[in-house]
N, C-alpha and C. Protein backbone atom coordinates (compact mmCIF):
# COMPACT_ATOMS: atom_id res chain seq x y z
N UNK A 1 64.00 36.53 -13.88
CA UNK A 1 64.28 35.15 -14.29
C UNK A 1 63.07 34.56 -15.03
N UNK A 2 62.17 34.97 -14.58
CA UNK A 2 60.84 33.79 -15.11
C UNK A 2 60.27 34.81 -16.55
N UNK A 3 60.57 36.07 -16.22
CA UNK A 3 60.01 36.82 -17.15
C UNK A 3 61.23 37.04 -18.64
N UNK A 4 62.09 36.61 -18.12
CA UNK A 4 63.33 36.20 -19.41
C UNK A 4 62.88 34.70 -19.76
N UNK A 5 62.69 33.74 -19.03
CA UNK A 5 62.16 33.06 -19.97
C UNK A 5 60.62 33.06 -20.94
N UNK A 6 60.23 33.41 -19.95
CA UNK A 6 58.48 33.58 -20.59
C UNK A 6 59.19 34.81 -21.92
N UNK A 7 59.73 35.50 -22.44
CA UNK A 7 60.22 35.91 -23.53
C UNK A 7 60.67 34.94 -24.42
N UNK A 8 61.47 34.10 -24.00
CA UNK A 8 62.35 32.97 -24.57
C UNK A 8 61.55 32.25 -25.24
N UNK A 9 60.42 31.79 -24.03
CA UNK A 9 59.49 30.69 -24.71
C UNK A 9 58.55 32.01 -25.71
N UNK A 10 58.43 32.56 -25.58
CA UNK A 10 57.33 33.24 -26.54
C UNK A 10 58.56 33.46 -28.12
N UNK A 11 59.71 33.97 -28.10
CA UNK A 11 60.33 34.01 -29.21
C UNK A 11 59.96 33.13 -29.77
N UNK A 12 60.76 31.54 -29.35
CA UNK A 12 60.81 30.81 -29.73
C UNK A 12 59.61 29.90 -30.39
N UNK A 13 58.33 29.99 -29.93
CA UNK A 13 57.05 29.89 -30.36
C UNK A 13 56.76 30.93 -31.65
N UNK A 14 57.04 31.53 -31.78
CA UNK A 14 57.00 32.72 -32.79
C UNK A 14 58.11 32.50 -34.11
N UNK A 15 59.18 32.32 -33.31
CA UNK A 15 60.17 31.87 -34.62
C UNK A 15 60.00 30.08 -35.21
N UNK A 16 58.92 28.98 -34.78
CA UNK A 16 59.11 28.50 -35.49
C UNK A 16 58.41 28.65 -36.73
N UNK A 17 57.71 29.82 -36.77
CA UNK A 17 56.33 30.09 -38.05
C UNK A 17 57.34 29.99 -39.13
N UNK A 18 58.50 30.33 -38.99
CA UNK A 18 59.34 30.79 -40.22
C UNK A 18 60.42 30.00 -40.49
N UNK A 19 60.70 29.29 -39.68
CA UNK A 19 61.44 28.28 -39.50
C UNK A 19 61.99 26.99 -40.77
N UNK A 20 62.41 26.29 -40.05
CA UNK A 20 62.81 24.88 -41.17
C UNK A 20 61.84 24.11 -39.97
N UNK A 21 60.95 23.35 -40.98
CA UNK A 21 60.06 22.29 -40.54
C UNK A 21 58.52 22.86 -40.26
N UNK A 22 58.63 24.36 -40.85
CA UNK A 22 57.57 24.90 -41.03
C UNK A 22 56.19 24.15 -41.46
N UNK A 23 56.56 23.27 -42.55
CA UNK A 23 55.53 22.38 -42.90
C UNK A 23 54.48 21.68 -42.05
N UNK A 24 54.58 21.99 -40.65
CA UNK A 24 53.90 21.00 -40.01
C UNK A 24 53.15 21.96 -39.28
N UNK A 25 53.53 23.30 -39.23
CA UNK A 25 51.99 24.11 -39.02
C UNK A 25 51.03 23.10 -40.05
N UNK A 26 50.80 23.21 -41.02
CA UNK A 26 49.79 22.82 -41.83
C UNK A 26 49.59 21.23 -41.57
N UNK A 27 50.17 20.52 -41.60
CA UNK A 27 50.06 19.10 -41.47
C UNK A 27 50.30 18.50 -39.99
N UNK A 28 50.26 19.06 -39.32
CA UNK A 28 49.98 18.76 -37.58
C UNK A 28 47.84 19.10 -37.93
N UNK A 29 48.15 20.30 -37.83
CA UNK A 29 46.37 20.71 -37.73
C UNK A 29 45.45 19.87 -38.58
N UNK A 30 45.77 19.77 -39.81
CA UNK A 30 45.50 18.31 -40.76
C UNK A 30 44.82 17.15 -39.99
N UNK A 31 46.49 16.46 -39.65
CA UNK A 31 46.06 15.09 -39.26
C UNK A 31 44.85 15.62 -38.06
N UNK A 32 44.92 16.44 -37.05
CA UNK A 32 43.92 16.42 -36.14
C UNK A 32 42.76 16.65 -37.00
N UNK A 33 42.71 17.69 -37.85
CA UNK A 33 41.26 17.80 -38.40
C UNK A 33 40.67 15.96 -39.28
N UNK A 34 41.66 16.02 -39.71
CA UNK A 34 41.39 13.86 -40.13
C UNK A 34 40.21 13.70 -38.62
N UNK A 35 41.13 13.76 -37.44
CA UNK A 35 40.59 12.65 -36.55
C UNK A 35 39.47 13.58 -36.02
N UNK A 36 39.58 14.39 -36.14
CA UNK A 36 38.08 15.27 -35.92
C UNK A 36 36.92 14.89 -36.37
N UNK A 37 36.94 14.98 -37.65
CA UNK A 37 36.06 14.47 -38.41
C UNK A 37 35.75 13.05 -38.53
N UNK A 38 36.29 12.22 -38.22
CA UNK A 38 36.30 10.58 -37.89
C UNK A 38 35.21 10.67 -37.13
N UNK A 39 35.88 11.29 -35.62
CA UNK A 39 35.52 11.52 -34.89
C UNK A 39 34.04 11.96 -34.42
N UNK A 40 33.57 12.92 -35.12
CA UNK A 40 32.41 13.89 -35.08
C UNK A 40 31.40 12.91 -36.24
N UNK A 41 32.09 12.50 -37.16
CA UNK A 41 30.53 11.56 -37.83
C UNK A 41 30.40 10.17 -36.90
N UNK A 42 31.43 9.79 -36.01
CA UNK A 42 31.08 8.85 -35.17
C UNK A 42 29.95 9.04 -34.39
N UNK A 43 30.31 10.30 -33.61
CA UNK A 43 29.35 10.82 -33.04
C UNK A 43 27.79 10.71 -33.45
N UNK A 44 28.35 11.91 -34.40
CA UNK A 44 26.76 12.34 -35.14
C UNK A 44 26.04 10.80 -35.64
N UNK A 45 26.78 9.85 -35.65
CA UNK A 45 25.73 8.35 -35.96
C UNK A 45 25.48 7.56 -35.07
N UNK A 46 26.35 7.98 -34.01
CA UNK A 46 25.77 7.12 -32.56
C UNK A 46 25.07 8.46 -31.29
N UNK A 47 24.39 9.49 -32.22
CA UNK A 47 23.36 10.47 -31.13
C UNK A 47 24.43 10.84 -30.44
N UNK A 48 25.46 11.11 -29.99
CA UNK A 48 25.92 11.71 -29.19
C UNK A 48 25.92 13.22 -29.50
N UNK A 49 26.14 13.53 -27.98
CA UNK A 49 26.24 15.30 -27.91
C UNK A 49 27.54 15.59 -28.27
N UNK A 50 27.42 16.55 -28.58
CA UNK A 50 29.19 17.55 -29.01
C UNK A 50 29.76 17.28 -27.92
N UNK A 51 31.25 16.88 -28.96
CA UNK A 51 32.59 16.59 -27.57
C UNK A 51 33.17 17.14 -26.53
N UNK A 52 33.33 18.83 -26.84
CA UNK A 52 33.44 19.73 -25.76
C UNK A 52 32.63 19.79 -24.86
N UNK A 53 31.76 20.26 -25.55
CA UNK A 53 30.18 20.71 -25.11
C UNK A 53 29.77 19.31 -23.69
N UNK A 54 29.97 18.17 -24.08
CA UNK A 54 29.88 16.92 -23.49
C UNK A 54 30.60 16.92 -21.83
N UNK A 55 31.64 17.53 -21.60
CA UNK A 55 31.73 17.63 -20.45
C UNK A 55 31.74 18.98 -19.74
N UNK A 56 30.71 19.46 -20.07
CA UNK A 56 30.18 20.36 -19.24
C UNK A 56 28.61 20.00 -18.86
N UNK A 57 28.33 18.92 -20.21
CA UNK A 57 26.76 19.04 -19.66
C UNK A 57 26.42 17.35 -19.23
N UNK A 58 27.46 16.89 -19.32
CA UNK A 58 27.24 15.10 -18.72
C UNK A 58 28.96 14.70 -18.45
N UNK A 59 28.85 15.16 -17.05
CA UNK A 59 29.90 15.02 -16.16
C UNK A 59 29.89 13.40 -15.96
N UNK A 60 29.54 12.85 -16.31
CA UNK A 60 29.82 11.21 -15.77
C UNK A 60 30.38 10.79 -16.70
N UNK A 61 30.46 10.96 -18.00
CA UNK A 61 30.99 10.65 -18.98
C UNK A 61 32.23 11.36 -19.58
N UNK A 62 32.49 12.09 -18.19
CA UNK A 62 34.18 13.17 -18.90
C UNK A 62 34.76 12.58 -19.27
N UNK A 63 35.28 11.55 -18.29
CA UNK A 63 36.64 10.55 -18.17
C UNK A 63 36.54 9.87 -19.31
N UNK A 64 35.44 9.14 -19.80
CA UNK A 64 35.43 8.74 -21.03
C UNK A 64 35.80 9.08 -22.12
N UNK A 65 35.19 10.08 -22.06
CA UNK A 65 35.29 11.01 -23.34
C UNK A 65 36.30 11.34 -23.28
N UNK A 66 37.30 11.83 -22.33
CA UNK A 66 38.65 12.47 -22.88
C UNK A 66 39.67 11.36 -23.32
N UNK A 67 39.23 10.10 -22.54
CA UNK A 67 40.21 9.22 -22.90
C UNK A 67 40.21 8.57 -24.36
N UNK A 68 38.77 8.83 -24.78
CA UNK A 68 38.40 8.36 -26.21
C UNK A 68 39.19 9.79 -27.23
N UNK A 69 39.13 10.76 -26.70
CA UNK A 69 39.72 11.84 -27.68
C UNK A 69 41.38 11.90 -27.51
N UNK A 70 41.68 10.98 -26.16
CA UNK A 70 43.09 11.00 -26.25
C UNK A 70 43.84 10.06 -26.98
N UNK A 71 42.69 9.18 -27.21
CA UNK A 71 43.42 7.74 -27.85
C UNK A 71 43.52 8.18 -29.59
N UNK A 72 42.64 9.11 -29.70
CA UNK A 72 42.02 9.44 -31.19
C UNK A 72 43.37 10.52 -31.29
N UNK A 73 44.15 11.66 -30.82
CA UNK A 73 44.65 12.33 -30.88
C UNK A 73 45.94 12.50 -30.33
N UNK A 74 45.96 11.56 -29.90
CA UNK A 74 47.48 11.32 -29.19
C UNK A 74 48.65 11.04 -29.76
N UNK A 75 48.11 10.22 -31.11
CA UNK A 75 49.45 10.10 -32.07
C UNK A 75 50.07 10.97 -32.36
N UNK A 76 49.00 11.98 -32.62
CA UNK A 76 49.25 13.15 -33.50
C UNK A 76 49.93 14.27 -32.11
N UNK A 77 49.68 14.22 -31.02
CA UNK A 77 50.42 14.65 -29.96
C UNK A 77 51.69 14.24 -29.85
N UNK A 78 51.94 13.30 -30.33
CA UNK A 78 53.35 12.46 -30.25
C UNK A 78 54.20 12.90 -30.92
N UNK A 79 53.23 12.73 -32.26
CA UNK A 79 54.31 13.13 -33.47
C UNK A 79 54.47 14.83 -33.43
N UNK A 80 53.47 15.73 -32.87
CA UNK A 80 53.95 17.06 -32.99
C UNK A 80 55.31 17.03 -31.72
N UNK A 81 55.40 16.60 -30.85
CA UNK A 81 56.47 16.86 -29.85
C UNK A 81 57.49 16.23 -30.37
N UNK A 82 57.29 14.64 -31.22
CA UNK A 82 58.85 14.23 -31.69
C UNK A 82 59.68 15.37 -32.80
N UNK A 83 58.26 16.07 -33.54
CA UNK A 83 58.77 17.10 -34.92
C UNK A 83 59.15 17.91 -33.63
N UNK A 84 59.08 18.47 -33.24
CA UNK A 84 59.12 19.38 -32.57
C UNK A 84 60.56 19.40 -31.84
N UNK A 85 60.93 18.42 -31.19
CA UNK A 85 62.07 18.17 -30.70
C UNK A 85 62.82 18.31 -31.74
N UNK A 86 63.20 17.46 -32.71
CA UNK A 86 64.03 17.81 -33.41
C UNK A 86 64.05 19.10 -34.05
N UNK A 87 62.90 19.82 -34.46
CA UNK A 87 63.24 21.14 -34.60
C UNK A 87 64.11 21.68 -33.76
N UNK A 88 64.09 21.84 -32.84
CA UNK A 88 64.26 22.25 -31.23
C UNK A 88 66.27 22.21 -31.42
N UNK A 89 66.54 20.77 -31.71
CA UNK A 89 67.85 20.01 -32.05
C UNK A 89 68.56 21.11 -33.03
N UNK A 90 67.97 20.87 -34.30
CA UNK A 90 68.34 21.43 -35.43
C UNK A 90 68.46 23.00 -35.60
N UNK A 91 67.72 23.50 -35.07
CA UNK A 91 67.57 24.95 -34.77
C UNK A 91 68.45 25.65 -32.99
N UNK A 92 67.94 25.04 -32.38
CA UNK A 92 68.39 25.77 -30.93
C UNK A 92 69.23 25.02 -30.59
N UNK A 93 69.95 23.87 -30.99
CA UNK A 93 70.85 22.45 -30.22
C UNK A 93 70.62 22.57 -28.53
N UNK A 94 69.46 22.62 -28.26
CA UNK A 94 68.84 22.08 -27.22
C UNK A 94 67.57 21.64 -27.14
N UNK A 95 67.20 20.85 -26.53
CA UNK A 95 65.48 20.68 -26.24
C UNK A 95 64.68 21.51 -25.25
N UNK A 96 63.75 21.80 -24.83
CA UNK A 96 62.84 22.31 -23.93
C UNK A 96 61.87 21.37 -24.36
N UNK A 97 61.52 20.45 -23.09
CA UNK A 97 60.29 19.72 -23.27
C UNK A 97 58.86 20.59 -22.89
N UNK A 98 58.64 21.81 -21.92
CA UNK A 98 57.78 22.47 -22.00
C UNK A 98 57.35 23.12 -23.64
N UNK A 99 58.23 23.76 -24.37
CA UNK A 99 58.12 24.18 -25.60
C UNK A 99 57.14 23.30 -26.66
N UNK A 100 57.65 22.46 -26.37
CA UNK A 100 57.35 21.00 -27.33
C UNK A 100 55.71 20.47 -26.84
N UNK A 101 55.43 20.70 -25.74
CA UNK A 101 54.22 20.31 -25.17
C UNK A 101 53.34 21.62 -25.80
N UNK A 102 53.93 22.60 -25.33
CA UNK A 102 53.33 23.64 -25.92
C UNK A 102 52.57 23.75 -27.14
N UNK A 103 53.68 23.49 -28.28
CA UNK A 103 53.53 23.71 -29.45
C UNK A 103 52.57 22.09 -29.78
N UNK A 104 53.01 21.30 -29.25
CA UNK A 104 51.91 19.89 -29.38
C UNK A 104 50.62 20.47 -28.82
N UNK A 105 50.21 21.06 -27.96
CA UNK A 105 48.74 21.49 -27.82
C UNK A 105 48.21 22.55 -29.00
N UNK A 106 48.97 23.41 -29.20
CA UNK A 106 48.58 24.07 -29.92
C UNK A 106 48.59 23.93 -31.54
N UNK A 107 49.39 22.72 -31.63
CA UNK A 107 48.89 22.03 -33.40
C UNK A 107 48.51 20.88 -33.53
N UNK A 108 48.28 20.09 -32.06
CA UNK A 108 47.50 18.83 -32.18
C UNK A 108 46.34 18.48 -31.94
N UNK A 109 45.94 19.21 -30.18
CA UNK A 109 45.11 19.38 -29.25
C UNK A 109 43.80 20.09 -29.50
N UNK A 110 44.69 20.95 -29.40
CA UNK A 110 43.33 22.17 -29.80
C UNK A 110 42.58 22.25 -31.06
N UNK A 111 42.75 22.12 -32.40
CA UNK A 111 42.11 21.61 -33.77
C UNK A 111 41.46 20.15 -33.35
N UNK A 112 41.44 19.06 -33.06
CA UNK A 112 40.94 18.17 -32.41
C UNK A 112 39.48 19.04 -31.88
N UNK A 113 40.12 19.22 -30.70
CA UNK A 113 38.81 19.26 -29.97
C UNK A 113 37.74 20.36 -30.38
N UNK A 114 38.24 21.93 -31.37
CA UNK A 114 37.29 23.12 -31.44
C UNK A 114 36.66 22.49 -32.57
N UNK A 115 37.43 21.56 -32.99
CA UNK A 115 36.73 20.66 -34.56
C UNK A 115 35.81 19.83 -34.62
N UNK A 116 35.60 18.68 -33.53
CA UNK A 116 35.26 17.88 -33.42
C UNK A 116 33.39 17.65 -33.07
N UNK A 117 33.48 18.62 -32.59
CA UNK A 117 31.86 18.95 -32.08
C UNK A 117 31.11 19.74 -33.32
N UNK A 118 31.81 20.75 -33.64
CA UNK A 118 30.98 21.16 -34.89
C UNK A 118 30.63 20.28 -35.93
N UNK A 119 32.01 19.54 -36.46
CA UNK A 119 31.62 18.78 -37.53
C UNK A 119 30.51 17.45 -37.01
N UNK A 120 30.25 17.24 -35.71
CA UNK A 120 29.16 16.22 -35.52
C UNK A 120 28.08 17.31 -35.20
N UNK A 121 27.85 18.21 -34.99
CA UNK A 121 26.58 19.13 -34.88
C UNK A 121 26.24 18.75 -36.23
N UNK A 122 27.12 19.37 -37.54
CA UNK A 122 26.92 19.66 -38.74
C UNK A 122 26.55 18.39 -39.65
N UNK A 123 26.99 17.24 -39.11
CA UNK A 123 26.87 15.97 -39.65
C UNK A 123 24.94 15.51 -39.28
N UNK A 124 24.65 16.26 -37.74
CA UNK A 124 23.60 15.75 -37.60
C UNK A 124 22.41 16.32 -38.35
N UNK A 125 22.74 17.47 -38.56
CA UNK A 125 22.08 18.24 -39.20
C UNK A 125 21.65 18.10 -40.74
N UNK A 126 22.72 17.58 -41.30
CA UNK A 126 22.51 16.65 -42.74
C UNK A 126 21.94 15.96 -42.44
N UNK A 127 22.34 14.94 -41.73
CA UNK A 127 20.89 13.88 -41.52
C UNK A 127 19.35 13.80 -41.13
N UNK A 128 19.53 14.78 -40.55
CA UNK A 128 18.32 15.12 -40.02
C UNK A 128 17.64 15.80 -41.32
N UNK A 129 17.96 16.31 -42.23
CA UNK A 129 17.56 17.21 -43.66
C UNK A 129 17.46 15.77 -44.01
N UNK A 130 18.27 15.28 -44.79
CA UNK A 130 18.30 13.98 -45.55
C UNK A 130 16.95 13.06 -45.13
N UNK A 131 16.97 12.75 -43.96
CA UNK A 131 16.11 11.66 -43.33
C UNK A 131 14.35 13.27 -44.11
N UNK A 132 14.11 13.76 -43.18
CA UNK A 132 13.01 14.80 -43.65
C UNK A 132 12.59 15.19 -44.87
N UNK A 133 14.20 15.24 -45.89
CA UNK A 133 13.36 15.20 -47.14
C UNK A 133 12.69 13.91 -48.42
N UNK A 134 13.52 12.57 -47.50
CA UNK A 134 12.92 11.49 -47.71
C UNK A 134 11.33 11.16 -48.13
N UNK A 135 10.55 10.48 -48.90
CA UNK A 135 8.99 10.16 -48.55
C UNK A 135 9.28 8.88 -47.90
N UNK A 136 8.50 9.06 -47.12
CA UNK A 136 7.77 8.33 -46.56
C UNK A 136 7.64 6.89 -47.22
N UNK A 137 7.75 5.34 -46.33
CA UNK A 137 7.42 4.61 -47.35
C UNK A 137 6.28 3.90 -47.11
């Protein structure tokens, strides 16, 4: 039973690459990379540490931080599960809300967050060049 679905859900994760509404592989990961990058020069101008990286090494500030990356990425969580559903409609004439969560982590969630820290590492790092190759005044 569980191993017929765990097939099911894996088809079905697999067949939407090819699918109708295909378009939003590319434009799900998009909008997150948008808020990534928002995101990460926010950072990189208010000193903060990388976003991942951040709750492993300043646990007091998890809760924060995730709620700030959920508010930043959540639309885009929304909108991959509403595309998603209707794929779901149009293609399978049923829903699976696990599927849909699924596929929302994996084209909303995850680009967000593996994004978000580099591009503020990389942001600081320009500045830090920029500011150094400055003279002096």
């Amino acid at each position: 039973m569980i191993e017929d679905m765990l097939v099911r859900v894996w088809d079905d994760l697999i067949g939407r690459v090819t699918g109708p509404f295909k378009f939003r592989l590319i434009l799900q990961p998009l909008m997150a990379l948008f808020f990534a990058v928002r995101d990460g020069l926010r950072d990189a101008r208010e000193g903060r540490s990388a976003y991942f990286w951040s709750f492993f090494t300043e646990p007091t500030l998890r809760t924060g931080r995730l709620l700030e990356g959920w508010r930043a990425v959540g639309r885009v969580f929304i909108f991959a599960i509403v595309i998603d559903a209707v794929y779901q409609y149009v293609v399978r004439r049923w829903f699976y809300p696990g599927e849909a969560v699924i596929t929302a982590i994996i084209l909303a969630f995850i680009p967000y967050v593996v994004l978000r820290g580099p591009v503020g590492r990389i942001a600081n790092l320009w500045r830090r060049r920029s500011a150094a190759s400055r003279p002096p005044c």
